[in-house]
N, C-alpha and C. Protein backbone atom coordinates (compact mmCIF):
# COMPACT_ATOMS: atom_id res chain seq x y z
N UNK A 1 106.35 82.84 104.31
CA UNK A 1 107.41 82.36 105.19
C UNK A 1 107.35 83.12 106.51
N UNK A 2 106.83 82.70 107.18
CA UNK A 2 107.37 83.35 108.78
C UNK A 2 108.65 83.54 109.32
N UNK A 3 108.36 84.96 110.13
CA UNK A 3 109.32 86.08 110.29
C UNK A 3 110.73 85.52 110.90
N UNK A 4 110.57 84.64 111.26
CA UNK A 4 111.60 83.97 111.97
C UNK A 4 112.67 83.17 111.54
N UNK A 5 112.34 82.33 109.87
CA UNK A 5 112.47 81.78 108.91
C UNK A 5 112.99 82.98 108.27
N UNK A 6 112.84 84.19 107.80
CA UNK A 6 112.67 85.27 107.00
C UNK A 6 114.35 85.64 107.85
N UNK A 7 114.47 86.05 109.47
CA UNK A 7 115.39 86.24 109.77
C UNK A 7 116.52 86.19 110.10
N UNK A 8 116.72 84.22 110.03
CA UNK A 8 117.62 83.35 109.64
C UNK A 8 118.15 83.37 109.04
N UNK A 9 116.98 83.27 107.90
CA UNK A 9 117.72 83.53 106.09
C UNK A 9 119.08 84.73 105.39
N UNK A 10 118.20 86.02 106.18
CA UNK A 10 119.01 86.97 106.66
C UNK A 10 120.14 86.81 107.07
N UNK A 11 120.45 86.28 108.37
CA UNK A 11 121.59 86.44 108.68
C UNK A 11 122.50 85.25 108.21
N UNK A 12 121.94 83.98 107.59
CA UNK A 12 122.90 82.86 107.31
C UNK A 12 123.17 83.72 105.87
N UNK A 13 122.44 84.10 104.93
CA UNK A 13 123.14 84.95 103.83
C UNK A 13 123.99 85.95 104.07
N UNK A 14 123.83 86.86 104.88
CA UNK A 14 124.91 87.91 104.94
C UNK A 14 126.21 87.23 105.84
N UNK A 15 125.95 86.36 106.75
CA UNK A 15 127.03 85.69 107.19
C UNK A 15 127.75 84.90 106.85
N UNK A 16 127.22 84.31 105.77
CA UNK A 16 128.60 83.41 104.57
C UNK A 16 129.23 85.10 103.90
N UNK A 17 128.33 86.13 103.25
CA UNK A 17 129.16 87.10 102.59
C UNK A 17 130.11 88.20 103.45
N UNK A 18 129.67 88.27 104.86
CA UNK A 18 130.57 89.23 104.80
C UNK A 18 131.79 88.01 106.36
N UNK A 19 131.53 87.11 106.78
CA UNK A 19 132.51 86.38 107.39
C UNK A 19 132.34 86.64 108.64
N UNK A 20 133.27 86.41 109.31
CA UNK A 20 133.51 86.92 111.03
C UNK A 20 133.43 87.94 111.52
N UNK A 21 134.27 88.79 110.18
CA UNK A 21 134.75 90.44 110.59
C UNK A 21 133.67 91.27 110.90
N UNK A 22 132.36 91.23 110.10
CA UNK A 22 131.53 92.17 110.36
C UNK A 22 130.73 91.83 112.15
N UNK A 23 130.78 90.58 112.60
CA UNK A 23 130.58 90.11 114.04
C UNK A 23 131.30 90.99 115.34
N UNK A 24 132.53 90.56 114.47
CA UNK A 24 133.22 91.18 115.55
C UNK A 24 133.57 92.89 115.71
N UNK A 25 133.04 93.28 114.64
CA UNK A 25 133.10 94.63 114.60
C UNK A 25 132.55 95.32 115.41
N UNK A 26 130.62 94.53 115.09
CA UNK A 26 129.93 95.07 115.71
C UNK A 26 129.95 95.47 117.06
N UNK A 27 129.99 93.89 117.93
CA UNK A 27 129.88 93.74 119.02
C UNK A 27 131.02 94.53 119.77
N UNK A 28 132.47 94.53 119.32
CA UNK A 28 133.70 95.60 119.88
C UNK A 28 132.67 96.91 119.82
N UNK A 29 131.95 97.07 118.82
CA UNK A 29 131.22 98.56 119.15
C UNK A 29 130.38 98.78 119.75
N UNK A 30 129.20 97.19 119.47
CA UNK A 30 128.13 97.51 121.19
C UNK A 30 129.00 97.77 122.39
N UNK A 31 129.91 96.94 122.72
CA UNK A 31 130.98 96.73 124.06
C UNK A 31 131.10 98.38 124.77
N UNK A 32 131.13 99.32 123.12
CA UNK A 32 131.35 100.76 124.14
C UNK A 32 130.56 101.40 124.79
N UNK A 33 129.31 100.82 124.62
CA UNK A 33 127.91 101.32 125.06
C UNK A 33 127.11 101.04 126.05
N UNK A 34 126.94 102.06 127.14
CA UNK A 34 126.36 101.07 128.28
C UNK A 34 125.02 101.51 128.29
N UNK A 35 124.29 100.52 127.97
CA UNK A 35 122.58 100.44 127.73
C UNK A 35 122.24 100.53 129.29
N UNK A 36 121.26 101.41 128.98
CA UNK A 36 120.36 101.50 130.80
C UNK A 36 119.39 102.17 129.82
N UNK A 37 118.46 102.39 131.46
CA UNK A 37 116.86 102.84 130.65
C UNK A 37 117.13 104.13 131.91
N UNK A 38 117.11 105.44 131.70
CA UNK A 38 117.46 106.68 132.45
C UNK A 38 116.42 107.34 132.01
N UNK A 39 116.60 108.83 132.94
CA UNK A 39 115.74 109.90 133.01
C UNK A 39 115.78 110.76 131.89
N UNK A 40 115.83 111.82 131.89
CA UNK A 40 115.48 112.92 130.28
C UNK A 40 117.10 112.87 130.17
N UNK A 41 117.59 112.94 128.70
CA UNK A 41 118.76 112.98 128.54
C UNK A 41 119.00 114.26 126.81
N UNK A 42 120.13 114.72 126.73
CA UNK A 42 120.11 115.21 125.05
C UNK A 42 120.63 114.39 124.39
N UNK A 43 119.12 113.84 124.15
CA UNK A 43 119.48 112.57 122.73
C UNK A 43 118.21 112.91 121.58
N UNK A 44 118.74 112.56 120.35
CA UNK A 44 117.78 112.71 119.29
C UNK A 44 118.14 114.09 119.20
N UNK A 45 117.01 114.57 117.84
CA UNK A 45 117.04 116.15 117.37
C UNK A 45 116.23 116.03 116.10
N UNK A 46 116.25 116.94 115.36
CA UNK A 46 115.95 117.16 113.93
C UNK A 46 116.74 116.18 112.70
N UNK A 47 115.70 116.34 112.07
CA UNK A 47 116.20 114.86 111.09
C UNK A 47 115.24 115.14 109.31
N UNK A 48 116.03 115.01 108.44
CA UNK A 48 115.37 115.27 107.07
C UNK A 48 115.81 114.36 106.34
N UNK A 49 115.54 112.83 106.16
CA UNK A 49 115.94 111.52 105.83
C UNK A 49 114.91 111.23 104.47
N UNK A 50 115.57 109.73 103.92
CA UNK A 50 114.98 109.33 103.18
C UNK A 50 114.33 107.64 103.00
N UNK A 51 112.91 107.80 103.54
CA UNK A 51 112.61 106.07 103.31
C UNK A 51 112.28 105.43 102.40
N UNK A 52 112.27 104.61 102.77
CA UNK A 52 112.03 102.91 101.91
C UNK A 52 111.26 103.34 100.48
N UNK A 53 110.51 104.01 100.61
CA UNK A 53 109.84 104.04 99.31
C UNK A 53 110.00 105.51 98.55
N UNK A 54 111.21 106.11 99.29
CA UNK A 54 111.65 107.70 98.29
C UNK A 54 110.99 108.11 99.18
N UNK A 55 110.57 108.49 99.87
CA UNK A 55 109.74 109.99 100.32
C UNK A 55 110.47 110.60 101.10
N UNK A 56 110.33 112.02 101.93
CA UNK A 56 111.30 112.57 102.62
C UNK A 56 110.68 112.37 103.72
N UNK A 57 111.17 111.96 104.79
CA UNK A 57 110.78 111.96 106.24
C UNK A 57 111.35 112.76 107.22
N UNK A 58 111.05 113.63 108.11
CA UNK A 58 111.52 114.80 108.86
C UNK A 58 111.06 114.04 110.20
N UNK A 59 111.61 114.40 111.50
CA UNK A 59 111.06 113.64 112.62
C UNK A 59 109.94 114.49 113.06
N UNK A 60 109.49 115.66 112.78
CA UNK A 60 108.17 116.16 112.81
C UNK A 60 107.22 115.29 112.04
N UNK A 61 107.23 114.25 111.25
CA UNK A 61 106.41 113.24 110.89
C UNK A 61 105.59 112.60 111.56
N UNK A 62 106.75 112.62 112.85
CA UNK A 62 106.23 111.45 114.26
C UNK A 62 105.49 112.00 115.36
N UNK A 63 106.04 113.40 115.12
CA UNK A 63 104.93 113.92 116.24
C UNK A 63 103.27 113.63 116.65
N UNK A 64 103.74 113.08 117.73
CA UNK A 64 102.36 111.95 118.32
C UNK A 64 102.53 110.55 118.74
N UNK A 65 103.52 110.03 118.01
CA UNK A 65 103.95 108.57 118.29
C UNK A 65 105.11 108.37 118.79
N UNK A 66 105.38 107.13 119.57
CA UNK A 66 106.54 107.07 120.27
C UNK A 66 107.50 106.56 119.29
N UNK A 67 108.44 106.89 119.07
CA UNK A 67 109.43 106.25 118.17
C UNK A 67 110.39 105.22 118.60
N UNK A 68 110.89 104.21 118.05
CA UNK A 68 111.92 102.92 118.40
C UNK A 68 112.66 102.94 117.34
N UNK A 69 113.84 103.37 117.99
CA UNK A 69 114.60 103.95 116.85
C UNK A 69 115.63 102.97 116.67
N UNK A 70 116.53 101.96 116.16
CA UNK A 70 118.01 101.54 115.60
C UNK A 70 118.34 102.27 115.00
N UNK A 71 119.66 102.14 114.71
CA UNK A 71 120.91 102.61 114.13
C UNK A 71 121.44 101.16 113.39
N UNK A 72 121.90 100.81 112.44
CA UNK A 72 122.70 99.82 112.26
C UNK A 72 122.84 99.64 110.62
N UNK A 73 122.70 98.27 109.65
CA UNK A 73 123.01 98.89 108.05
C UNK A 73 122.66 97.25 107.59
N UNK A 74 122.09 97.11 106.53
CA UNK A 74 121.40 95.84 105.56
C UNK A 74 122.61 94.85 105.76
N UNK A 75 123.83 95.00 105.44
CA UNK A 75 124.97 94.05 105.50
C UNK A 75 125.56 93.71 106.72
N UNK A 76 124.98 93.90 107.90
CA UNK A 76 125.10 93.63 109.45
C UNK A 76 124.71 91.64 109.12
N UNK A 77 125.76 90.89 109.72
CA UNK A 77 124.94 89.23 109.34
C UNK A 77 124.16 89.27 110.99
N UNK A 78 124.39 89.55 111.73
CA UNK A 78 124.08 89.01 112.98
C UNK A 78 123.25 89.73 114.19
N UNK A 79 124.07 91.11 114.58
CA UNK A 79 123.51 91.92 115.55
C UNK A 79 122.43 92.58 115.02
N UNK A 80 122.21 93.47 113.68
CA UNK A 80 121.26 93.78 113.21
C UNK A 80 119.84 93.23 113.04
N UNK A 81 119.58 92.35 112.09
CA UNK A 81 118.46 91.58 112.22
C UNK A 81 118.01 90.81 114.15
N UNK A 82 118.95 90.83 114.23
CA UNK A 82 118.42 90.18 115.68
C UNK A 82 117.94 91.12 115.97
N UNK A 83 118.66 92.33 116.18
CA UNK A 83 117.98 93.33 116.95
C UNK A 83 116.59 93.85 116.40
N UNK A 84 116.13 93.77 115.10
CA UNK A 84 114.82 94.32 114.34
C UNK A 84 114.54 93.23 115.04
N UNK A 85 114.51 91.91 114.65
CA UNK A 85 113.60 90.84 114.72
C UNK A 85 112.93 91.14 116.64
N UNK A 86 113.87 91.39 117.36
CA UNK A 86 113.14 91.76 118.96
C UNK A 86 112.63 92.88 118.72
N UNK A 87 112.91 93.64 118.22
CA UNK A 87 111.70 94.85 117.92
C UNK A 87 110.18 94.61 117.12
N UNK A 88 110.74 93.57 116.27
CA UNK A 88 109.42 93.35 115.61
C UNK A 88 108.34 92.82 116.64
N UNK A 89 108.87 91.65 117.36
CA UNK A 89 108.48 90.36 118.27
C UNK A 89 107.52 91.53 119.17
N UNK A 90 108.61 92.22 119.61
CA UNK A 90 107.97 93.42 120.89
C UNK A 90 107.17 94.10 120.16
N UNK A 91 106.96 94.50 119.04
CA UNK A 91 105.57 95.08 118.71
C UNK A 91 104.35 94.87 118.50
N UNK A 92 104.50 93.58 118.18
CA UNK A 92 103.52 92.19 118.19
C UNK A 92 102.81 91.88 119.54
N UNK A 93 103.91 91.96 120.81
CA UNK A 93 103.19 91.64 121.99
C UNK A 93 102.83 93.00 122.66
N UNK A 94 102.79 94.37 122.26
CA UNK A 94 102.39 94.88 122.34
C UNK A 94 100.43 95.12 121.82
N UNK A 95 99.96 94.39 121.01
CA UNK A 95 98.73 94.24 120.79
C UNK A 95 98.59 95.20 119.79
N UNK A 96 96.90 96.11 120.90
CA UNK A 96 96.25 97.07 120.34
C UNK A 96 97.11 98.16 120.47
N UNK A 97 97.92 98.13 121.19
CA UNK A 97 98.62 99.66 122.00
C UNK A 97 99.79 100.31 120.75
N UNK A 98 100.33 98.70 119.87
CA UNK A 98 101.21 99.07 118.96
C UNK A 98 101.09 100.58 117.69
N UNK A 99 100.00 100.71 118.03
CA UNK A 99 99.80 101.60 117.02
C UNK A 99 100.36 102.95 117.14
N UNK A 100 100.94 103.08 118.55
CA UNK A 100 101.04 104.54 119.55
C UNK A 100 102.75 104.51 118.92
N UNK A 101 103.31 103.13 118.45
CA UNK A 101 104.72 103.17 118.73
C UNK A 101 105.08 102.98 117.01
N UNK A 102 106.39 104.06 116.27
CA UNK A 102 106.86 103.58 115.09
C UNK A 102 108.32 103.22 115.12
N UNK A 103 108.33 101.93 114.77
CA UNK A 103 109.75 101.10 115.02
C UNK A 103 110.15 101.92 113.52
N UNK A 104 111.73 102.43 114.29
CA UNK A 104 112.22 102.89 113.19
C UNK A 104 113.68 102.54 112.53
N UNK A 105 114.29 102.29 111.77
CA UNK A 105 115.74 101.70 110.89
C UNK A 105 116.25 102.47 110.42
N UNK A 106 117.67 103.12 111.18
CA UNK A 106 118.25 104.74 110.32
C UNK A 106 119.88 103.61 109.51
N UNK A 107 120.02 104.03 108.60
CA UNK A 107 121.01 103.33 108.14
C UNK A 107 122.12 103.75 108.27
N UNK A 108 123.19 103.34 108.85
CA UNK A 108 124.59 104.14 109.02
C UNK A 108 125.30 103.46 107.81
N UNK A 109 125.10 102.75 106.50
CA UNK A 109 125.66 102.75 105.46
C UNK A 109 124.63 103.07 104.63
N UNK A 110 124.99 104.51 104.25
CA UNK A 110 124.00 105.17 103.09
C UNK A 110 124.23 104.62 101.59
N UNK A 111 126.16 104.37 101.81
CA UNK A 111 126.64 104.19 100.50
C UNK A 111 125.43 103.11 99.41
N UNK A 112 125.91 102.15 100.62
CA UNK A 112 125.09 100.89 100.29
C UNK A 112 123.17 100.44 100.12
N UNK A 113 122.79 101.35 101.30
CA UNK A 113 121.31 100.96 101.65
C UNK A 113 120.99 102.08 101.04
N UNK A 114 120.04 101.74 100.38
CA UNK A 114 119.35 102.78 98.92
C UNK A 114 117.99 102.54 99.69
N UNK A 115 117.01 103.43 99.41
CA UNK A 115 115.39 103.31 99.41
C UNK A 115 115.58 101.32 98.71
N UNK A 116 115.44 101.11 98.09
CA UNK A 116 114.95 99.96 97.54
C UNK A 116 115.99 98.95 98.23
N UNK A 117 117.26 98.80 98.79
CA UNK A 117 117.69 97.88 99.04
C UNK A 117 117.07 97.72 100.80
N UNK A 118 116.71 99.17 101.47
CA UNK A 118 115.78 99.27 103.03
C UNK A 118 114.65 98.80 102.72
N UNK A 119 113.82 98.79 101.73
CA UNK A 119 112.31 98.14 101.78
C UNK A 119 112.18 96.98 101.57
N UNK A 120 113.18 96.40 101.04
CA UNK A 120 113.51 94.51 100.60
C UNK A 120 113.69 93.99 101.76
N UNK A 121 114.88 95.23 102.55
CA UNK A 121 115.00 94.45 103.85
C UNK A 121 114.27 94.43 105.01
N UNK A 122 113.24 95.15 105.22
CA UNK A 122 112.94 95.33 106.21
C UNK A 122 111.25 94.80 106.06
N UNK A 123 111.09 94.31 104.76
CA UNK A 123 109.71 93.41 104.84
C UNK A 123 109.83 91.65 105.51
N UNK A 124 111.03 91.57 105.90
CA UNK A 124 111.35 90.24 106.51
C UNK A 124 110.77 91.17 108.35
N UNK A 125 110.68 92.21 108.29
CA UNK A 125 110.46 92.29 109.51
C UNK A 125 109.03 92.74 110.33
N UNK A 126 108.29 93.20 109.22
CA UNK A 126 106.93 93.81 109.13
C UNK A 126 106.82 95.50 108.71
N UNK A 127 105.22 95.59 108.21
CA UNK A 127 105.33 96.56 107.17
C UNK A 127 105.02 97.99 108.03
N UNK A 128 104.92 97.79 109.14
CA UNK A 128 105.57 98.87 110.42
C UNK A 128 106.38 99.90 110.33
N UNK A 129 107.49 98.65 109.96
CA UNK A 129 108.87 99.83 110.16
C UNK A 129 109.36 100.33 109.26
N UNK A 130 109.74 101.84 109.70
CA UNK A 130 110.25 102.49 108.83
C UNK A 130 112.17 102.97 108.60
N UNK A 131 112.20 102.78 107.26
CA UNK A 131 113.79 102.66 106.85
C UNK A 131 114.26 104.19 106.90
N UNK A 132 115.24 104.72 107.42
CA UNK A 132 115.45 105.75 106.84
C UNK A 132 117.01 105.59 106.19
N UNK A 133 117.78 106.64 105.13
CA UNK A 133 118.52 106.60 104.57
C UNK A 133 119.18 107.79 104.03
N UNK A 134 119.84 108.23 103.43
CA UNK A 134 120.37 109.88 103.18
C UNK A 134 121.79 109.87 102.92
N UNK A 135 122.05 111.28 102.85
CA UNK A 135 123.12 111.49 102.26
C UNK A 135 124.50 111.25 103.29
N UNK A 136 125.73 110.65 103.49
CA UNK A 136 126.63 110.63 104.57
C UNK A 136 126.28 111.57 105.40
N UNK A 137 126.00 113.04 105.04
CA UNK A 137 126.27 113.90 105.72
C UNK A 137 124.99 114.17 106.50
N UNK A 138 124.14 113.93 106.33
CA UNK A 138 122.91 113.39 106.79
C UNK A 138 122.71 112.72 108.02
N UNK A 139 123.32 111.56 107.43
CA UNK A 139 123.36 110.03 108.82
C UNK A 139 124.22 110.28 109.61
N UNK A 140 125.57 110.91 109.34
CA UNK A 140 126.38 111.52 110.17
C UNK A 140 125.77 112.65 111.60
N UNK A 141 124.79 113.16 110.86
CA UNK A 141 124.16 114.24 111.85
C UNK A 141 123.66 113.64 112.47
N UNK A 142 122.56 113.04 111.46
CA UNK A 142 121.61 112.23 113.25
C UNK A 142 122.37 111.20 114.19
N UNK A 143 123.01 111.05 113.67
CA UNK A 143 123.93 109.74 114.43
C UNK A 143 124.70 110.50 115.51
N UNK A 144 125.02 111.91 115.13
CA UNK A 144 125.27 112.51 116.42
C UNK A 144 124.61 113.16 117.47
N UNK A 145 123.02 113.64 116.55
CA UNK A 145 122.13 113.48 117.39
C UNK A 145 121.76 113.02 118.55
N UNK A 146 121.74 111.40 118.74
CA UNK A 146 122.00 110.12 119.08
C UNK A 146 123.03 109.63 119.84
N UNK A 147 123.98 110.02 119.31
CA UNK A 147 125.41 109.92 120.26
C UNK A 147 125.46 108.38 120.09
N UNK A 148 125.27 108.07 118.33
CA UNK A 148 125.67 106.61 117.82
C UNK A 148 127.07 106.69 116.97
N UNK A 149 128.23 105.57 117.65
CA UNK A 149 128.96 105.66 117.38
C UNK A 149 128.81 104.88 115.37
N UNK A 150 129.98 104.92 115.08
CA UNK A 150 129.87 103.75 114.07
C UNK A 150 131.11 104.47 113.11
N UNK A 151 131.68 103.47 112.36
CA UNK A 151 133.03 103.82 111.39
C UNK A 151 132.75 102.89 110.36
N UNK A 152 132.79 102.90 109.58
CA UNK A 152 133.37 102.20 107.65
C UNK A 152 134.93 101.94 107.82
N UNK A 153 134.94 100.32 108.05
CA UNK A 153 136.01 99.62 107.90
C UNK A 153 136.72 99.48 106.22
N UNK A 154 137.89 99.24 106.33
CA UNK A 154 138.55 99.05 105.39
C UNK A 154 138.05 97.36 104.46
N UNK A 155 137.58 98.45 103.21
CA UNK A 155 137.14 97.45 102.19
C UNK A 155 138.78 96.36 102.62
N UNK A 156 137.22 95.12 101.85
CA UNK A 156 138.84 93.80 101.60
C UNK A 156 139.15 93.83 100.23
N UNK A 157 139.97 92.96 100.01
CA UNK A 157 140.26 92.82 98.84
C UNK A 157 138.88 92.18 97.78
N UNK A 158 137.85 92.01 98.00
CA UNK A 158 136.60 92.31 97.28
C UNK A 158 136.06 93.35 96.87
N UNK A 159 136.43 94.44 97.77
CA UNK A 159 135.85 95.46 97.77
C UNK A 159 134.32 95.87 98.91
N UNK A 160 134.54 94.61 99.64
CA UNK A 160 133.43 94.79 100.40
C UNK A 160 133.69 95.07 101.77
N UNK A 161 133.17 95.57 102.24
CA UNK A 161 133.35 96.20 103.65
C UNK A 161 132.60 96.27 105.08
N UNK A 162 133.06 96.23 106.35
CA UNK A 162 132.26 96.21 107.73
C UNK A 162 131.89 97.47 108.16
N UNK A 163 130.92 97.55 109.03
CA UNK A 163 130.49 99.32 109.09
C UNK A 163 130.06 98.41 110.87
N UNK A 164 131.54 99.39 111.71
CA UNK A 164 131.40 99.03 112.94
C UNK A 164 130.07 99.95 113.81
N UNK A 165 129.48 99.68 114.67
CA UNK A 165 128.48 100.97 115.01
C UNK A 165 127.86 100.22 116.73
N UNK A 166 127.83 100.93 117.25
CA UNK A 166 127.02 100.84 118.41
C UNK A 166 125.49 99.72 118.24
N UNK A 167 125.18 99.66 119.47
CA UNK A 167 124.02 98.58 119.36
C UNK A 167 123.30 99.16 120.33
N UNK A 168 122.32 99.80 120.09
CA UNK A 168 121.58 100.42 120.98
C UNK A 168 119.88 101.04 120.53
N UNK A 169 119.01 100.50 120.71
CA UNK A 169 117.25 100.84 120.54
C UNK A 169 116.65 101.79 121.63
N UNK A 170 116.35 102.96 120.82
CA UNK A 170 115.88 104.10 121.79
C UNK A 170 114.87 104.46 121.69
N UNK A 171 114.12 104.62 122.47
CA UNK A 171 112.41 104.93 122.91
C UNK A 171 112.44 106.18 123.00
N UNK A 172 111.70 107.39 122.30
CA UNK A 172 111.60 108.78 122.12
C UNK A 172 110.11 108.59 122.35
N UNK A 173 109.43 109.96 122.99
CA UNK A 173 108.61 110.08 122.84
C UNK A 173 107.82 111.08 121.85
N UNK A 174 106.61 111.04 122.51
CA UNK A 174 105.29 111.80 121.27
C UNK A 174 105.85 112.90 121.01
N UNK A 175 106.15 113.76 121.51
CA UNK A 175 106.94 115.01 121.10
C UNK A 175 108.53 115.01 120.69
N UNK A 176 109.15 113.82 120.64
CA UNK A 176 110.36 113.19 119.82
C UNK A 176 111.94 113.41 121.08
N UNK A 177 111.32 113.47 122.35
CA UNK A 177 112.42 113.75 123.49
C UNK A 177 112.57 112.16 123.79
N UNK A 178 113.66 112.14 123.76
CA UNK A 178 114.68 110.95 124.81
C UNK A 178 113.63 110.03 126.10
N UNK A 179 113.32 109.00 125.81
CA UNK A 179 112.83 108.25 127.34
C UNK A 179 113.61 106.98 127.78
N UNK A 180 114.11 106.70 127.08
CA UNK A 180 115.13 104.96 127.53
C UNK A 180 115.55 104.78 126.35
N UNK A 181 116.83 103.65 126.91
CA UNK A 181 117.07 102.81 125.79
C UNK A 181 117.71 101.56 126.31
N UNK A 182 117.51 100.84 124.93
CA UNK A 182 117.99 99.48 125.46
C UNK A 182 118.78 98.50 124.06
N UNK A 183 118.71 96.96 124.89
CA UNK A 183 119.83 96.73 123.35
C UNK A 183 118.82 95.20 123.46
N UNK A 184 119.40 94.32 122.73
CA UNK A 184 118.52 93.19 121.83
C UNK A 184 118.62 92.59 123.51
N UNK A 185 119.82 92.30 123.96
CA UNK A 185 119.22 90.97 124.84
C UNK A 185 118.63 90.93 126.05
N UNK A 186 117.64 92.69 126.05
CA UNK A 186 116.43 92.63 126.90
C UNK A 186 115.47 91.28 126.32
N UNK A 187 115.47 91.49 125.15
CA UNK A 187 114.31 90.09 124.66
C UNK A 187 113.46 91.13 124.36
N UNK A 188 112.70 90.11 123.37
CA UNK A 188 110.85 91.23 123.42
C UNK A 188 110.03 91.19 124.14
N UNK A 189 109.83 89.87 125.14
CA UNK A 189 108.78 90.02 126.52
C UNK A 189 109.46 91.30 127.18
N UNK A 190 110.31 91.43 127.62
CA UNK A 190 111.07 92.72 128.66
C UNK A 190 111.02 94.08 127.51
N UNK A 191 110.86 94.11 126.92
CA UNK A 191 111.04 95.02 125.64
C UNK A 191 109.92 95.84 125.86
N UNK A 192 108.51 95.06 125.06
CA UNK A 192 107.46 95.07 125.23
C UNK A 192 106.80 95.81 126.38
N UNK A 193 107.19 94.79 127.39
CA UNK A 193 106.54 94.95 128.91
C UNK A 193 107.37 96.88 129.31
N UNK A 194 108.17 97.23 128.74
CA UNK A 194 109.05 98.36 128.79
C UNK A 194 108.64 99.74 128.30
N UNK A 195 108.33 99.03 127.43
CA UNK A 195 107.91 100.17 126.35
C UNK A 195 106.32 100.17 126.41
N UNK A 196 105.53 99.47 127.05
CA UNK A 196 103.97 99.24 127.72
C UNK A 196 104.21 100.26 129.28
N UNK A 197 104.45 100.37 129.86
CA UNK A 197 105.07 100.71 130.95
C UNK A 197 105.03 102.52 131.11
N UNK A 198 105.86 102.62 130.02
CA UNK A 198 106.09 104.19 129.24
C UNK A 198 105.34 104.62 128.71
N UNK A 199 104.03 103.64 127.65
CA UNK A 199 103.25 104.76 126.58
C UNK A 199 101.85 104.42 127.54
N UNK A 200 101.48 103.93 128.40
CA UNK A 200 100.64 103.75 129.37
C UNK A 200 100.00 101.84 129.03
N UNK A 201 100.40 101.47 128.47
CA UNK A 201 99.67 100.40 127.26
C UNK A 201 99.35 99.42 128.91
């Protein structure tokens, strides 16, 4: 099934389960965020996470590659997947050069996104990217790292719940420092052409 088909599916399933609320959560939380692409900033830091397939990942992992980092969580119906899916797109039109760059998925619902429920999800997007996941206190850190907002809404009477959070994709470089950031509706031609621009591609 192509990726596009794959990311539909995505969001028309999580958008019958979790309704309006998780939409509007989001976007009230992109709203606080003003995306630009700026000079050196203190963003990012140290990080001792857990991906898709159990292993421990430290951001000394990356040293050498540019990282593309989200923030966001598997039960997102709308802003999430869109936003992988332009990351994916943009890595694709990146070519040969893609190899310099690791698209990365930090989960701000740990409760929920387990190693195995991040690797289910994120093969709708290509086998690239990497999930990370951890303990609250964990995602809490890097997320301040980051200076990514995000809150755990009040379960409904299901028991199921919205996890409001910023909307924002950040370009770190080879040595894991701050170079831009941006949000989905650059597109992946502008994405691409962006992040080509920066790693010399």
């Amino acid at each position: 099934m192509p990726r596009s088909a794959l990311v539909a599916l995505i969001i028309f399933v999580t958008g019958i389960a979790a309704g309006s609320l998780w939409y509007v959560g989001d976007r009230i939380a992109s709203d606080r965020v003003s995306v630009t692409s700026i000079g050196h900033a203190r963003v990012g830091g140290p990080f001792s996470l857990t991906d898709q397939f159990g292993h421990t990942r430290t951001d000394k992992d990356f040293i050498g590659h540019y990282m593309l980092v989200y923030f966001g969580y598997t039960n997102c119906p709308d802003v999430c997947p869109t936003t992988l899916s332009v990351m994916a797109d943009a890595m694709e039109k990146l070519g040969g050069a893609a190899h310099q760059v690791v698209p990365i998925f930090i989960t701000v619902d740990p409760a929920r996104d387990t190693p195995r429920v991040l690797k289910s999800y994120l093969a709708a997007f290509g086998p690239e990217f990497v999930g990370l996941t951890g303990s609250p206190s964990s995602i809490a850190a890097v997320a301040k790292e980051y200076h990514v907002y995000y809150r755990v809404q009040k379960p409904t009477t299901s028991g199921s719940y919205a996890v409001n959070h910023s909307n924002v994709i950040y370009l770190m470089g080879p040595e894991g420092k701050f170079i831009a950031n941006y949000d989905e509706t650059l597109g992946p031609d502008k994405l691409a052409a962006a992040i080509a621009r920066h790693i010399g591609a």
